[in-house]
C-alpha atoms as a PDB file:
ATOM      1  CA  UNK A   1     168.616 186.214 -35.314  1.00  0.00           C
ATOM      2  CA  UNK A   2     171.647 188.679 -36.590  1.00  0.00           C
ATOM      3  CA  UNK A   3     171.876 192.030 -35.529  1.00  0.00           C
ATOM      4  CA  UNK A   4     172.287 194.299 -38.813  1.00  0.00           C
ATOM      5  CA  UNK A   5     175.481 196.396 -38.703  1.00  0.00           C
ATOM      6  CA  UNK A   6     176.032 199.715 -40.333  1.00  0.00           C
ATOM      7  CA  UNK A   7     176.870 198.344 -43.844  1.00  0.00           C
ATOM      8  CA  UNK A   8     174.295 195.942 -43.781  1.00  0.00           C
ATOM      9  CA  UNK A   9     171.438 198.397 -42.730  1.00  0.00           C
ATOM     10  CA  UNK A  10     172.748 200.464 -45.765  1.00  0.00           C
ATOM     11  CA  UNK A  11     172.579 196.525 -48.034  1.00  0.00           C
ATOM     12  CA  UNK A  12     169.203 196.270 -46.478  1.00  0.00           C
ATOM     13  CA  UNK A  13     168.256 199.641 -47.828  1.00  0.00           C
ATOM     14  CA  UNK A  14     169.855 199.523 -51.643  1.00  0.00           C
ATOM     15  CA  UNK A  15     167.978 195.822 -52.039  1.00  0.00           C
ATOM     16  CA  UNK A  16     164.944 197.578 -50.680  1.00  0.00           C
ATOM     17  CA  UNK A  17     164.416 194.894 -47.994  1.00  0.00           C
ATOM     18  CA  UNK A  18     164.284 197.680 -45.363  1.00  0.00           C
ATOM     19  CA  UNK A  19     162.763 201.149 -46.877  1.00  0.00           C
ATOM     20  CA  UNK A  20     162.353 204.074 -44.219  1.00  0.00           C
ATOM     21  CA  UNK A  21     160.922 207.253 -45.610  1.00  0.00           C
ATOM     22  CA  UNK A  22     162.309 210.337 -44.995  1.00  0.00           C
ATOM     23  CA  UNK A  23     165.468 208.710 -44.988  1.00  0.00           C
ATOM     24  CA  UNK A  24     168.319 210.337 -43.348  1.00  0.00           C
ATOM     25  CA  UNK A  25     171.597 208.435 -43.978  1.00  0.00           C
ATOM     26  CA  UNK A  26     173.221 210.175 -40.917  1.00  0.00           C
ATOM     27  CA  UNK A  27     170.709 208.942 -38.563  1.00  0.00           C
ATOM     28  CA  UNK A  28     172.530 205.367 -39.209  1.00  0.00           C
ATOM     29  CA  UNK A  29     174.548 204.641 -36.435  1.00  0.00           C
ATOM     30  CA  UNK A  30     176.917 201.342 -35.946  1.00  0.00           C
ATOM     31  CA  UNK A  31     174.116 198.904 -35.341  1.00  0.00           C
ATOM     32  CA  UNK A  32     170.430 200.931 -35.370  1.00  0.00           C
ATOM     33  CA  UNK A  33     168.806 203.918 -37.435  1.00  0.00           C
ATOM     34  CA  UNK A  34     167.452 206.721 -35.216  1.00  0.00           C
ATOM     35  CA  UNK A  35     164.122 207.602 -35.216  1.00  0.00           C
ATOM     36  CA  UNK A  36     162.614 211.338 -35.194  1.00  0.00           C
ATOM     37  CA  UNK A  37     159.747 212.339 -33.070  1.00  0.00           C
ATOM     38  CA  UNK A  38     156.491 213.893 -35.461  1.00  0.00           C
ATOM     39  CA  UNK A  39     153.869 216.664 -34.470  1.00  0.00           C
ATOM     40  CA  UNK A  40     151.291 213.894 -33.562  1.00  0.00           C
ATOM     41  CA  UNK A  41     150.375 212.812 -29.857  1.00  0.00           C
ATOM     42  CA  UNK A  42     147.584 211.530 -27.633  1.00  0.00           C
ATOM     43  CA  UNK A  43     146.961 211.758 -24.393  1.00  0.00           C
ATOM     44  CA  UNK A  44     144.872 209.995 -21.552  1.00  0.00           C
ATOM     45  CA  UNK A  45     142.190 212.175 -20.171  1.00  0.00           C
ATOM     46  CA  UNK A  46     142.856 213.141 -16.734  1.00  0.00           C
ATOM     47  CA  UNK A  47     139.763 211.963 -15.239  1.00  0.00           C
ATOM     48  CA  UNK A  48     140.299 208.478 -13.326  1.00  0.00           C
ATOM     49  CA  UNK A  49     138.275 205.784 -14.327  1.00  0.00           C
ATOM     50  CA  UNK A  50     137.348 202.146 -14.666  1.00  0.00           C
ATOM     51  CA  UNK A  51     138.684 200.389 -18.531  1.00  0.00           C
ATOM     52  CA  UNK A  52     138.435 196.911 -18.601  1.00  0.00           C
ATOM     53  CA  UNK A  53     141.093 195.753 -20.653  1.00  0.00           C
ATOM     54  CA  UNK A  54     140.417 192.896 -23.166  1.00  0.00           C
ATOM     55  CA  UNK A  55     141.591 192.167 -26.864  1.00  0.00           C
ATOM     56  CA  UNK A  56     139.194 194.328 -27.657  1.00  0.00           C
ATOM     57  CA  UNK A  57     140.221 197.482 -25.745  1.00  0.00           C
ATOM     58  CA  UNK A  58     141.161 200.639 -28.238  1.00  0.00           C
ATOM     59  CA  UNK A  59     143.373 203.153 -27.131  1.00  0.00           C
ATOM     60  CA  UNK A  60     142.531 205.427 -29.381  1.00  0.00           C
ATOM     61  CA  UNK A  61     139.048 205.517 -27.126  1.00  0.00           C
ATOM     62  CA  UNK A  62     140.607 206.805 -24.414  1.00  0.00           C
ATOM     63  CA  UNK A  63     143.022 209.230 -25.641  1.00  0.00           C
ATOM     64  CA  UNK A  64     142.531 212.858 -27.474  1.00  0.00           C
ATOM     65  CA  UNK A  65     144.556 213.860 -30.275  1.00  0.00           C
ATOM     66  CA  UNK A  66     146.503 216.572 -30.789  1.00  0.00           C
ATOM     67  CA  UNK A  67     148.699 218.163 -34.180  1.00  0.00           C
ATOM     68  CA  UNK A  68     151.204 220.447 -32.988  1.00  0.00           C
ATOM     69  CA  UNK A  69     152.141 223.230 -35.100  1.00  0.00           C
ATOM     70  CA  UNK A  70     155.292 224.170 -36.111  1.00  0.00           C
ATOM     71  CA  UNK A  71     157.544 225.851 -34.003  1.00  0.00           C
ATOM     72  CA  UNK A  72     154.933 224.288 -30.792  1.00  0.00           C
ATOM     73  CA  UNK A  73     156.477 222.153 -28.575  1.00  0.00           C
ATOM     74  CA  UNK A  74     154.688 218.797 -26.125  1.00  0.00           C
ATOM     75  CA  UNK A  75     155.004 219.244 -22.461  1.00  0.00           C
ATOM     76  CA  UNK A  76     154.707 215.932 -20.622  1.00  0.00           C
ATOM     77  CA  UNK A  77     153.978 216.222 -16.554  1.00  0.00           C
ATOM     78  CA  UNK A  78     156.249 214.267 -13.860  1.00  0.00           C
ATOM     79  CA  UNK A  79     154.081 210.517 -13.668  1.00  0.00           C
ATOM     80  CA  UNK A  80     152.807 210.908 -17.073  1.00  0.00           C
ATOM     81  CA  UNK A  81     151.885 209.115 -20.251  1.00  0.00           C
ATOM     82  CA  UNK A  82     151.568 209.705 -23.836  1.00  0.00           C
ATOM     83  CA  UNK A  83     151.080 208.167 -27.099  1.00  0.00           C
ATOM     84  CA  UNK A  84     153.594 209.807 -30.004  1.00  0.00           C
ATOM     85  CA  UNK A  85     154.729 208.756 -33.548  1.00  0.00           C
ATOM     86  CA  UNK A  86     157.820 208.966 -35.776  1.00  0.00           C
ATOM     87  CA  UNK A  87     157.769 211.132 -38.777  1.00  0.00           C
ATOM     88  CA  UNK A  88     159.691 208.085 -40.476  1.00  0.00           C
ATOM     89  CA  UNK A  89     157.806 205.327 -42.150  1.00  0.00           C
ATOM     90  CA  UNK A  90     159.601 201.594 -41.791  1.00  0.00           C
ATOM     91  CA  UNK A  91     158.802 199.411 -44.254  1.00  0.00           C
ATOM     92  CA  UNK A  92     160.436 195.258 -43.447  1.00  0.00           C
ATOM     93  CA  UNK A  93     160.504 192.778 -46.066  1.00  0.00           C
ATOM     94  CA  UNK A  94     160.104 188.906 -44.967  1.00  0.00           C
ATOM     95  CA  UNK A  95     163.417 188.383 -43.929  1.00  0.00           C
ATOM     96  CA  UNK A  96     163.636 191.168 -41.182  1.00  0.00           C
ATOM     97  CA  UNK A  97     162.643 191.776 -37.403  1.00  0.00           C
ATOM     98  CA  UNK A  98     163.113 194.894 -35.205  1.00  0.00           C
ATOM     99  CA  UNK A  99     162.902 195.944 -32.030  1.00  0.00           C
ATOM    100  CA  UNK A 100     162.211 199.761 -31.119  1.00  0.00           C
ATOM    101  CA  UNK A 101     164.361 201.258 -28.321  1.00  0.00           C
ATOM    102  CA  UNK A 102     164.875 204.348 -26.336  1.00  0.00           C
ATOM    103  CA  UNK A 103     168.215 206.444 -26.465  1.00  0.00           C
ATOM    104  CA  UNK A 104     170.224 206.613 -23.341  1.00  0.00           C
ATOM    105  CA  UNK A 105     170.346 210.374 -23.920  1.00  0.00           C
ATOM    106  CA  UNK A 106     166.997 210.323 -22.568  1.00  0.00           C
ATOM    107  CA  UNK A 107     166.610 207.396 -20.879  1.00  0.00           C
ATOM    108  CA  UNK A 108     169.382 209.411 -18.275  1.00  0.00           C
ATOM    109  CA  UNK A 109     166.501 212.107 -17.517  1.00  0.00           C
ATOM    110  CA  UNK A 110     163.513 209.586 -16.709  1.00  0.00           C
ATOM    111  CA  UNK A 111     162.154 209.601 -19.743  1.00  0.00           C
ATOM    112  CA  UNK A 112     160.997 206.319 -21.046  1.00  0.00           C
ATOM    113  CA  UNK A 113     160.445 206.435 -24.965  1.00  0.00           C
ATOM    114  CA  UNK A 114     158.511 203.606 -25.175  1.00  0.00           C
ATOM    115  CA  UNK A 115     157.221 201.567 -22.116  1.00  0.00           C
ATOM    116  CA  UNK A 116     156.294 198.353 -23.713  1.00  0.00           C
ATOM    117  CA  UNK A 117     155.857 196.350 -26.999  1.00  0.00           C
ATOM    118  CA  UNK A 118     158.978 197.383 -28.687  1.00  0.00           C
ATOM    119  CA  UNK A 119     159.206 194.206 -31.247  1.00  0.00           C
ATOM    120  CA  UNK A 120     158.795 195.136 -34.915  1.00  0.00           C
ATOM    121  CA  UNK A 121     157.327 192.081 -36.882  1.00  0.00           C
ATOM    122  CA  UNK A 122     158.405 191.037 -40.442  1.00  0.00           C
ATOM    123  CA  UNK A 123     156.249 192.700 -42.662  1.00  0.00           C
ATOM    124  CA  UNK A 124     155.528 196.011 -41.183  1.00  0.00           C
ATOM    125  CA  UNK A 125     154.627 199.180 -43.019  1.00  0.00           C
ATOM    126  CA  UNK A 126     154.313 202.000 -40.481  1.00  0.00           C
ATOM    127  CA  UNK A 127     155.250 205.135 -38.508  1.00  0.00           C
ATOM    128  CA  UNK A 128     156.306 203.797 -35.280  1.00  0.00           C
ATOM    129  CA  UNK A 129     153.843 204.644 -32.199  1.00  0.00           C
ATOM    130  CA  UNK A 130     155.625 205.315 -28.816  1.00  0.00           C
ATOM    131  CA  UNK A 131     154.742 205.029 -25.284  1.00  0.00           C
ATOM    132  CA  UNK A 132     156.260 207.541 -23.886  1.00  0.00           C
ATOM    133  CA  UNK A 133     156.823 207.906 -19.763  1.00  0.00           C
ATOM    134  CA  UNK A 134     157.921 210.696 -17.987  1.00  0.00           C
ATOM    135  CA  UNK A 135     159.662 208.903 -14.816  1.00  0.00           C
ATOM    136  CA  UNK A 136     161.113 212.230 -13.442  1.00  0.00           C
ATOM    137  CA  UNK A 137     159.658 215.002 -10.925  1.00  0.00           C
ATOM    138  CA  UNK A 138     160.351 217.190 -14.390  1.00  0.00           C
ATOM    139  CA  UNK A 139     158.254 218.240 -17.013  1.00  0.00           C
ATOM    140  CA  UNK A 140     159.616 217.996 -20.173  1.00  0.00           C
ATOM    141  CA  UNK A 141     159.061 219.573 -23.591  1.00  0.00           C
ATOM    142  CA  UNK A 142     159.211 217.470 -26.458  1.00  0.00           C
ATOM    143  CA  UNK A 143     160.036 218.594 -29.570  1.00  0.00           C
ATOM    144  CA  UNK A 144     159.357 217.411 -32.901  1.00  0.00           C
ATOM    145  CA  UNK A 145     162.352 216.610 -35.042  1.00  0.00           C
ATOM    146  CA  UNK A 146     164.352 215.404 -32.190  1.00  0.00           C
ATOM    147  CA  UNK A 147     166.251 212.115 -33.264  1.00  0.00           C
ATOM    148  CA  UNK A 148     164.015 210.346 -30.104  1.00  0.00           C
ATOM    149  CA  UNK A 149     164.413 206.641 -30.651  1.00  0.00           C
ATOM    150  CA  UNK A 150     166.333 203.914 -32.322  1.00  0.00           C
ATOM    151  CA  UNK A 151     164.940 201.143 -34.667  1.00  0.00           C
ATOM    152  CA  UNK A 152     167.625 198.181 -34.622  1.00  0.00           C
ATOM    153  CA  UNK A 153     167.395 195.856 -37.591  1.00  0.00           C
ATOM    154  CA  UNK A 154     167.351 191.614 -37.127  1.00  0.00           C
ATOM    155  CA  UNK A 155     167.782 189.070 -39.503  1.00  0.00           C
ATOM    156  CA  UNK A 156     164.869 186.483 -39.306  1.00  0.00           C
ATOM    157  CA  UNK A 157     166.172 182.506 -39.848  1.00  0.00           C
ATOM    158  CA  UNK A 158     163.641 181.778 -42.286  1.00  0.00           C
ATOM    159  CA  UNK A 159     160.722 183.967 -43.224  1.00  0.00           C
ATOM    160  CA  UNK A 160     157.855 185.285 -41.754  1.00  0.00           C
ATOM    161  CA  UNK A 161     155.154 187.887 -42.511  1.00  0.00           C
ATOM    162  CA  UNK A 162     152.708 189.962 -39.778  1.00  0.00           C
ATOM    163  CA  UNK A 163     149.620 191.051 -41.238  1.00  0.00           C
ATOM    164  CA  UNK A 164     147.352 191.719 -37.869  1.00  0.00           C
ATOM    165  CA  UNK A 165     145.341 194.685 -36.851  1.00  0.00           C
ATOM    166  CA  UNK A 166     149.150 197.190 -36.305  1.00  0.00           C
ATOM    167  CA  UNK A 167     150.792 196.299 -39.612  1.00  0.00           C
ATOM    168  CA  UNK A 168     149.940 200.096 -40.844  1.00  0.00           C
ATOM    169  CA  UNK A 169     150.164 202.227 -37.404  1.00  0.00           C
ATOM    170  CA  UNK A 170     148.539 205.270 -37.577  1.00  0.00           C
ATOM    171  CA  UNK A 171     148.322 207.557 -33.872  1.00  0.00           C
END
């Protein structure tokens, strides 16, 4: 697999193998395409308890939803998780792969953008969901609109197409 460069993130785009929507053509950097952080999180309830974890396990059972409104910002407590989404929609044709990474920007204050599962199959058609882990003895207020991830852009050999249960994220 290739790595797509600047220009070829922008080829990607014009053929419309790659389609991200808003589309920001400053958030394209040498090799990835930063990511902006949406309104929309979950969190875990508070409460310790018992969830056997099988195939079958749905986070959105164990989480609570919240819209923030504009202007509102997220605070996240030291040791804590929570679920968040891009405002950009990325759209893959056959031919490409991703993988979804943090900033170093952030990743210097403890804060983990996403803990796990950062591979981006062929085929997608979503809002990227993040796992994001406060690491710090901070809190920290996120804000929506802040440029919080990167999406970096891989050129399958062959093609390949994901059509499982994630293929249309939704928080």
């Amino acid at each position: 697999m290739t790595v797509l460069s600047r220009d070829e993130i922008f080829k990607a785009i014009d053929s419309g193998d790659i389609k991200i929507v808003p589309f920001d053509k400053n958030a394209v950097g040498c090799a990835s395409v930063d990511l902006t952080l949406s309104n929309e999180f979950r969190v875990f309830s508070k409460e310790c308890q018992t969830i056997k974890v099988t195939a079958d396990t749905n986070y959105q059972d164990i989480t609570t939803k919240f819209i923030l409104k504009p202007g509102e910002t997220f605070l996240l407590e030291p040791n804590t998780t929570c679920l968040a989404i891009t405002e950009e929609r990325v759209e893959l044709s056959t031919k490409y792969c991703g993988l979804l990474e943090g900033r170093s920007r952030f990743a210097r204050l403890g804060l983990f953008v996403h803990i796990s599962a950062g591979f981006m199959m062929p085929n997608i058609k979503n809002r990227q969901v993040l796992e994001i882990f406060n690491a710090s003895s901070n809190r920290y207020e996120l804000t929506p609109g802040t440029k919080i991830c990167q999406f970096v852009f891989m050129e399958l050999k062959g093609e390949a197409s994901y059509s499982g249960r994630f293929q249309e994220n939704v928080l």
